[in-house]
PDB file of N, CA and C in Angstrom:
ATOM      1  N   UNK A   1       0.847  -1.177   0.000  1.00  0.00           N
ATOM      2  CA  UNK A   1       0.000   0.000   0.000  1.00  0.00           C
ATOM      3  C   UNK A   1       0.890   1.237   0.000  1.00  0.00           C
ATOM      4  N   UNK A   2       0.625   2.516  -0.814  1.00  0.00           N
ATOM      5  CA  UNK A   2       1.134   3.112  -0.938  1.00  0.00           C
ATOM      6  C   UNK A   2       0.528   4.259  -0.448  1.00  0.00           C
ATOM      7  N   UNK A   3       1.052   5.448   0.440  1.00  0.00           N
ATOM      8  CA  UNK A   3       0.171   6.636   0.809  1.00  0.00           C
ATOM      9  C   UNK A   3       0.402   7.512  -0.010  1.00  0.00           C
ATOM     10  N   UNK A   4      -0.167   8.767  -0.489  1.00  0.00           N
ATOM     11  CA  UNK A   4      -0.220   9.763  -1.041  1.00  0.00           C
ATOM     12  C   UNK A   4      -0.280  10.847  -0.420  1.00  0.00           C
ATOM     13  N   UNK A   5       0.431  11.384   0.687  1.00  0.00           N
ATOM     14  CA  UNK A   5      -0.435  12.535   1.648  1.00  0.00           C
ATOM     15  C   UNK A   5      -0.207  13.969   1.081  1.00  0.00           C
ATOM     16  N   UNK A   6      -0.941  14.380   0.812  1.00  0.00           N
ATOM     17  CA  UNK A   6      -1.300  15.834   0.606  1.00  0.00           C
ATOM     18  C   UNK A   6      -1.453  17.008   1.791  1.00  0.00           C
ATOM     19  N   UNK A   7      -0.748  17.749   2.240  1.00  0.00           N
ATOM     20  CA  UNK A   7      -0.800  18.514   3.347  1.00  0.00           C
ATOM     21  C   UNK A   7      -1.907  19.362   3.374  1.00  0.00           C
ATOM     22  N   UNK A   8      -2.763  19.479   4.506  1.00  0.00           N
ATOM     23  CA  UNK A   8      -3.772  20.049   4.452  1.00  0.00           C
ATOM     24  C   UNK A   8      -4.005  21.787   3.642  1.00  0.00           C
ATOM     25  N   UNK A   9      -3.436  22.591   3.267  1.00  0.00           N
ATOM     26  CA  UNK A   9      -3.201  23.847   2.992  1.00  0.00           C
ATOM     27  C   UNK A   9      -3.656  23.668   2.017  1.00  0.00           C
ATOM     28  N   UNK A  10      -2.819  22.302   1.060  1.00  0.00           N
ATOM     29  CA  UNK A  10      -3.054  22.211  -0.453  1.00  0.00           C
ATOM     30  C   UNK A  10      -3.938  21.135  -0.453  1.00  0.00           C
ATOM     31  N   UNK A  11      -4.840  20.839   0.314  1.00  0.00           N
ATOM     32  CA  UNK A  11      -5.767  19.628   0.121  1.00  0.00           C
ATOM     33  C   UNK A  11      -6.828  20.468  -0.577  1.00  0.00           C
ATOM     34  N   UNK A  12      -7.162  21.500  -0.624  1.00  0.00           N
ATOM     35  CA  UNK A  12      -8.415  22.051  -1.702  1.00  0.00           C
ATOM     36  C   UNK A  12      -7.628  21.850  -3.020  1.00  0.00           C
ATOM     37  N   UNK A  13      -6.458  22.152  -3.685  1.00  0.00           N
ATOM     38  CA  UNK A  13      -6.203  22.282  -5.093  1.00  0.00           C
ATOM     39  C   UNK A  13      -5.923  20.975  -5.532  1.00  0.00           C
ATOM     40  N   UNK A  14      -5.501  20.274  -4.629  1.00  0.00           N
ATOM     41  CA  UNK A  14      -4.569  18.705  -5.310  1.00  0.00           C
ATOM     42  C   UNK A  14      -5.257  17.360  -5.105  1.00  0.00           C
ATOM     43  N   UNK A  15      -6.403  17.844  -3.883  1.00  0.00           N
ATOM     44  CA  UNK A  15      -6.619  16.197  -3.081  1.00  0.00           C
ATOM     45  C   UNK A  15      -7.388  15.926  -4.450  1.00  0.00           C
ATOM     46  N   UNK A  16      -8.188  16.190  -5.059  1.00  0.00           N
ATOM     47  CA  UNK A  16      -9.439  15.309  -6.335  1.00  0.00           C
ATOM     48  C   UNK A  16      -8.445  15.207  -7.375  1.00  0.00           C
ATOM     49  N   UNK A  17      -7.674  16.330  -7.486  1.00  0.00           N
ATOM     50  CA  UNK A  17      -6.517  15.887  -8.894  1.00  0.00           C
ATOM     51  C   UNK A  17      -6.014  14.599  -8.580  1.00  0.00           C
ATOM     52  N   UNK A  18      -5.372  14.581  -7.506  1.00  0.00           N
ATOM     53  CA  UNK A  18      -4.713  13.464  -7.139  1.00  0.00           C
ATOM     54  C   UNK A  18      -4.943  11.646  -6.672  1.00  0.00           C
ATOM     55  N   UNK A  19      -6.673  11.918  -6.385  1.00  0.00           N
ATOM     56  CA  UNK A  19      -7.410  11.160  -6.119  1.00  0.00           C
ATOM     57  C   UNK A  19      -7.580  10.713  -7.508  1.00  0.00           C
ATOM     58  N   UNK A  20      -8.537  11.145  -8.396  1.00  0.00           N
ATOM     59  CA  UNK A  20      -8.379  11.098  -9.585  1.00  0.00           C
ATOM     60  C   UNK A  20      -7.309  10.533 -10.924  1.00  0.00           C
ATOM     61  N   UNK A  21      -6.333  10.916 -10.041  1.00  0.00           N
ATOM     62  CA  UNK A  21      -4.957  10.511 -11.314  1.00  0.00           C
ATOM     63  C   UNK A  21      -4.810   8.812 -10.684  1.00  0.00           C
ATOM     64  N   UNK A  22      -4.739   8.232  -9.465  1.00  0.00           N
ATOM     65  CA  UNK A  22      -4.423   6.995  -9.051  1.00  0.00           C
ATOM     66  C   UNK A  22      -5.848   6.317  -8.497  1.00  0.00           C
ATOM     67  N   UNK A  23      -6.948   6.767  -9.460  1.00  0.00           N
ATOM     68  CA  UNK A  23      -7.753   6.096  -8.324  1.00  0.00           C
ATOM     69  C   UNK A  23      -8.197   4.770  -9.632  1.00  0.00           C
ATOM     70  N   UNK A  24      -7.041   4.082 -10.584  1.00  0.00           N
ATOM     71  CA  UNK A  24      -6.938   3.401 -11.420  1.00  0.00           C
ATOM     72  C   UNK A  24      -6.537   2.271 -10.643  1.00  0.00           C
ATOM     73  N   UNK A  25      -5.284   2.667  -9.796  1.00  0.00           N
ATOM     74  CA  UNK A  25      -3.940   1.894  -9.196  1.00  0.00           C
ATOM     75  C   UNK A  25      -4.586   1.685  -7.562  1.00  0.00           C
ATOM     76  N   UNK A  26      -5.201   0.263  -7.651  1.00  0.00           N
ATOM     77  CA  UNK A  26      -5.645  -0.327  -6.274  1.00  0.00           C
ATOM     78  C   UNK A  26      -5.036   0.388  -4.959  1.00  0.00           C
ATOM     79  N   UNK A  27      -2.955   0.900  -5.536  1.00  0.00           N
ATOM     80  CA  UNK A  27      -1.643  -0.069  -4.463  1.00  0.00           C
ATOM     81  C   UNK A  27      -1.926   1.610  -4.052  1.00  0.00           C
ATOM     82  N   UNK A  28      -2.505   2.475  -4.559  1.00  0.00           N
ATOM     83  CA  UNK A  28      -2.059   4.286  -3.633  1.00  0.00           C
ATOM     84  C   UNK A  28      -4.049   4.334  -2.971  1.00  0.00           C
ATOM     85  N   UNK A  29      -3.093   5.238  -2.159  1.00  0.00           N
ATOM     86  CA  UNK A  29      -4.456   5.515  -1.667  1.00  0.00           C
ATOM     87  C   UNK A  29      -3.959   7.237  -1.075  1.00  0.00           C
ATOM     88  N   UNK A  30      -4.923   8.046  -1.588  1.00  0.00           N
ATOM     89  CA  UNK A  30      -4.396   9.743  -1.416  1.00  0.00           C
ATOM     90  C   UNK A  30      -5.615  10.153   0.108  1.00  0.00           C
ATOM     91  N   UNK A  31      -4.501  10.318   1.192  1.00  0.00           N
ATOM     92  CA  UNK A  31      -4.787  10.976   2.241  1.00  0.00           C
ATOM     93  C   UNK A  31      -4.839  12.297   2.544  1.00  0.00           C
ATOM     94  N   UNK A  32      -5.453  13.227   3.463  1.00  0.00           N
ATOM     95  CA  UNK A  32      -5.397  14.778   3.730  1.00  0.00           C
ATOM     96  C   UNK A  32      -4.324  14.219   5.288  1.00  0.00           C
ATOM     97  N   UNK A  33      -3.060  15.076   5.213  1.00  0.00           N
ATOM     98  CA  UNK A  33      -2.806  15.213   6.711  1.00  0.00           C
ATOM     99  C   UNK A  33      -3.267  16.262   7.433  1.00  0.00           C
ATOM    100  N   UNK A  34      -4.325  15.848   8.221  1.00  0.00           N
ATOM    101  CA  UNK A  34      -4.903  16.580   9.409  1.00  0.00           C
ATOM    102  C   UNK A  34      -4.134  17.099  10.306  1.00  0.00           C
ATOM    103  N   UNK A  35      -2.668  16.982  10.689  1.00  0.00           N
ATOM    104  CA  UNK A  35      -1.852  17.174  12.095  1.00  0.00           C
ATOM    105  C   UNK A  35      -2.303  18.262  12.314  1.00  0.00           C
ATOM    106  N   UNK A  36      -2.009  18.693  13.510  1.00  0.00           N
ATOM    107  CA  UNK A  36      -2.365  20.478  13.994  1.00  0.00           C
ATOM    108  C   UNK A  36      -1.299  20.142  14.949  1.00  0.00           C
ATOM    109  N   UNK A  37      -0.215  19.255  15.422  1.00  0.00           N
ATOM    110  CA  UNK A  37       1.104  19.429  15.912  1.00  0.00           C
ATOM    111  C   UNK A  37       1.726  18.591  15.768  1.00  0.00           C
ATOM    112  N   UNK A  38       3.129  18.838  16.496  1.00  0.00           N
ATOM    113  CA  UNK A  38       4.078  17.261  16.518  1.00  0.00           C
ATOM    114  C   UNK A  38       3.947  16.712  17.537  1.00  0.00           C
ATOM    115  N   UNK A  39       4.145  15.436  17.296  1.00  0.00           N
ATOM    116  CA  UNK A  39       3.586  14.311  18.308  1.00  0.00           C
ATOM    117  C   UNK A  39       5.026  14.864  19.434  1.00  0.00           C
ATOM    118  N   UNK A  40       6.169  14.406  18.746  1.00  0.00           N
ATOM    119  CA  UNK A  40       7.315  14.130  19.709  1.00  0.00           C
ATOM    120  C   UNK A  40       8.123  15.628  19.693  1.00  0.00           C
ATOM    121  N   UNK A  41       7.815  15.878  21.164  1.00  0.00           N
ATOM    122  CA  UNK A  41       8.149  17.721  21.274  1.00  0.00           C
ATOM    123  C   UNK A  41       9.319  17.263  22.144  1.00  0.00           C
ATOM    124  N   UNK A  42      10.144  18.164  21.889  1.00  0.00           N
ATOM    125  CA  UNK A  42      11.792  17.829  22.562  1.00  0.00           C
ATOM    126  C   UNK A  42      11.343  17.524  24.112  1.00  0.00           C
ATOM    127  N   UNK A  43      12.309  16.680  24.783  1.00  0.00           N
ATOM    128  CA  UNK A  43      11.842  16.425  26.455  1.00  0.00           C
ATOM    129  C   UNK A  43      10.557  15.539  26.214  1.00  0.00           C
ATOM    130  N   UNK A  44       9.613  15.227  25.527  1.00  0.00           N
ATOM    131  CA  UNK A  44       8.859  14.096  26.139  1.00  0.00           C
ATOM    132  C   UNK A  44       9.343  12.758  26.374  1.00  0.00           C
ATOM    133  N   UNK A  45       8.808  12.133  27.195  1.00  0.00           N
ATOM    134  CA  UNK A  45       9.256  11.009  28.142  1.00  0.00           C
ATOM    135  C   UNK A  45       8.599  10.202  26.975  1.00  0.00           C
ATOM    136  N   UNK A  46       8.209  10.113  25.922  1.00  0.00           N
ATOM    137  CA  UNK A  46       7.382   9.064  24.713  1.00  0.00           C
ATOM    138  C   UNK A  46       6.185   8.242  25.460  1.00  0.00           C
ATOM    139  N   UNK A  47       5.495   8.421  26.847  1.00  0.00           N
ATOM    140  CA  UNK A  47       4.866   7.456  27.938  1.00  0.00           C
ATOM    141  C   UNK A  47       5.390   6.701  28.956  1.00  0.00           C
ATOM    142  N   UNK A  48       6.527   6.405  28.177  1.00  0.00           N
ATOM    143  CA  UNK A  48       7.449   5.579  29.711  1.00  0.00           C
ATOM    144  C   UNK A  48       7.279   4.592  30.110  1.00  0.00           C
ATOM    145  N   UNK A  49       6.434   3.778  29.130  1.00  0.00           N
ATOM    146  CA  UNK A  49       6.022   2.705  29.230  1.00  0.00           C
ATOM    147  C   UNK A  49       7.042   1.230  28.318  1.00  0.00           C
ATOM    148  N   UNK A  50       7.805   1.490  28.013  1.00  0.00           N
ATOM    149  CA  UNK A  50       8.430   1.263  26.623  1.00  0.00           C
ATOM    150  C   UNK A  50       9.567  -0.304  27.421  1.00  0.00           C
ATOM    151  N   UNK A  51       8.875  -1.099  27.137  1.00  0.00           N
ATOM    152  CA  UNK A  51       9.914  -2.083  28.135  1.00  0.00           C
ATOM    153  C   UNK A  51      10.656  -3.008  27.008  1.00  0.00           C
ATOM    154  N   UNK A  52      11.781  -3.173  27.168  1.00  0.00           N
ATOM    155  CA  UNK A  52      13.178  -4.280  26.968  1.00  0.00           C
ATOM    156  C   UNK A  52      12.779  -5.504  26.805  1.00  0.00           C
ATOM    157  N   UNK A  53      12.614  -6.924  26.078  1.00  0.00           N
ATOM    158  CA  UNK A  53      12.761  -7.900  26.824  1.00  0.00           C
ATOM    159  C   UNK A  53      13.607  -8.469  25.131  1.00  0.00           C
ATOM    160  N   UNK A  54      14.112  -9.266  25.979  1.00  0.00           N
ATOM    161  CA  UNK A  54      15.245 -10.471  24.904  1.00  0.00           C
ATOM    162  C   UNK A  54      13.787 -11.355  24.390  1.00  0.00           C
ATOM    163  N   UNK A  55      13.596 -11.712  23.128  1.00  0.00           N
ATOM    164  CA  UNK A  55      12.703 -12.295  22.252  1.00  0.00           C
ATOM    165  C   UNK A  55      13.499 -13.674  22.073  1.00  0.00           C
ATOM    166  N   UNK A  56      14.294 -14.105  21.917  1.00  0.00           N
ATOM    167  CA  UNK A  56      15.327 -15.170  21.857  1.00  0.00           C
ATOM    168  C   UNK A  56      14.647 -15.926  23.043  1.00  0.00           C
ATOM    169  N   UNK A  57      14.757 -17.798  22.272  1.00  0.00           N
ATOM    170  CA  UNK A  57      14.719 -19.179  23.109  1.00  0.00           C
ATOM    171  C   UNK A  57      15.833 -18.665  24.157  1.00  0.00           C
ATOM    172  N   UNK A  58      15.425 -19.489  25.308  1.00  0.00           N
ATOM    173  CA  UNK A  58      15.935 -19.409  26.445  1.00  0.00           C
ATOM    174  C   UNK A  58      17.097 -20.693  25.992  1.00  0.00           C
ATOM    175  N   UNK A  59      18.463 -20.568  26.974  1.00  0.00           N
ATOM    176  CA  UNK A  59      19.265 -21.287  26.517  1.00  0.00           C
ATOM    177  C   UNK A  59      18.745 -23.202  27.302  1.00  0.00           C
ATOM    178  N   UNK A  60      18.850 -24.168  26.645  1.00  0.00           N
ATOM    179  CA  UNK A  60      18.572 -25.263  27.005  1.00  0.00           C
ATOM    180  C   UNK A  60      19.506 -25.530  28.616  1.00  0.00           C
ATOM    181  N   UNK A  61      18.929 -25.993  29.495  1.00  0.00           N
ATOM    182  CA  UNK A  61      19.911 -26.275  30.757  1.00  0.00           C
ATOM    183  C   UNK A  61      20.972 -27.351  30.939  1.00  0.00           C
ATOM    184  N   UNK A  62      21.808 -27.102  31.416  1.00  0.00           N
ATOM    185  CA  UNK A  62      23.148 -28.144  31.197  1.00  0.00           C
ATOM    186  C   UNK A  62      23.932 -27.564  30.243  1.00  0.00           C
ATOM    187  N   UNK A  63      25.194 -28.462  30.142  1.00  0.00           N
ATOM    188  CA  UNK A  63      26.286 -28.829  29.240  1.00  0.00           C
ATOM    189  C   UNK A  63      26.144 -29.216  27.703  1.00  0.00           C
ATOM    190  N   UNK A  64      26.835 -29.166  27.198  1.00  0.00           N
ATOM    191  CA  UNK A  64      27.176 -29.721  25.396  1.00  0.00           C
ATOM    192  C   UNK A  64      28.081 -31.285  25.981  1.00  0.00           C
ATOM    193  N   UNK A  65      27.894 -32.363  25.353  1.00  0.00           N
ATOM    194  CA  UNK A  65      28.756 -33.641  25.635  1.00  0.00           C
ATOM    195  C   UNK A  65      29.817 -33.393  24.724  1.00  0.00           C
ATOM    196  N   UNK A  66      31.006 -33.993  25.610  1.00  0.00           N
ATOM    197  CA  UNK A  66      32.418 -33.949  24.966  1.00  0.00           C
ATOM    198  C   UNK A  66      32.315 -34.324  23.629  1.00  0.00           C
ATOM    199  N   UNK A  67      32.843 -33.874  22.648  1.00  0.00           N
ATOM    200  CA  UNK A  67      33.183 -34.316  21.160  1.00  0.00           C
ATOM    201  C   UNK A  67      34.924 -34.681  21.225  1.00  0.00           C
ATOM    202  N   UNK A  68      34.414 -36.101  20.790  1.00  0.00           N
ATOM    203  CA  UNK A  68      35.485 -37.113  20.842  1.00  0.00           C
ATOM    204  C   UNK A  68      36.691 -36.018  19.491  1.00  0.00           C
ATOM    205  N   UNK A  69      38.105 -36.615  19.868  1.00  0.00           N
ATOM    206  CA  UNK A  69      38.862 -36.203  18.828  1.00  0.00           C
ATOM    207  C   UNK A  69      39.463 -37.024  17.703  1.00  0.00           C
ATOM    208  N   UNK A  70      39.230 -36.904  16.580  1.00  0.00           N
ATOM    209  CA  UNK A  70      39.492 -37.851  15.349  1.00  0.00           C
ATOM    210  C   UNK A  70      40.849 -37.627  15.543  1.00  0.00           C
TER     211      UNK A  70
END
């Protein structure tokens, strides 16, 4: 899927042109960005919720058996 975003200022002149020119091509799809700010303002903590963990099998318990020498 492909986005198309058009910034809201120019969403009156471009969004139907643009809708229009790809609305052939399933893979776009033409959005208005709505923002009215930025999410991530210098100093935010992002929630603080944000936890670590190792995704990796746990190691099997015990030893490897000796490998004999040819």
């Amino acid at each position: 899927m492909i986005y198309c975003v058009v910034p809201e200022p120019l969403a009156d002149e471009l969004y139907e042109r643009l809708a229009s020119y790809y609305d052939t091509d399933p893979n776009v799809t033409v959005i208005v960005d709505r923002r009215k700010s930025e999410r991530r303002e210098p100093g935010a903590t992002g929630g603080g919720h944000r936890e670590l963990r190792d995704r990796r099998r746990p190691r099997v318990a015990g030893e490897f058996p000796p490998i004999a020498a040819i």
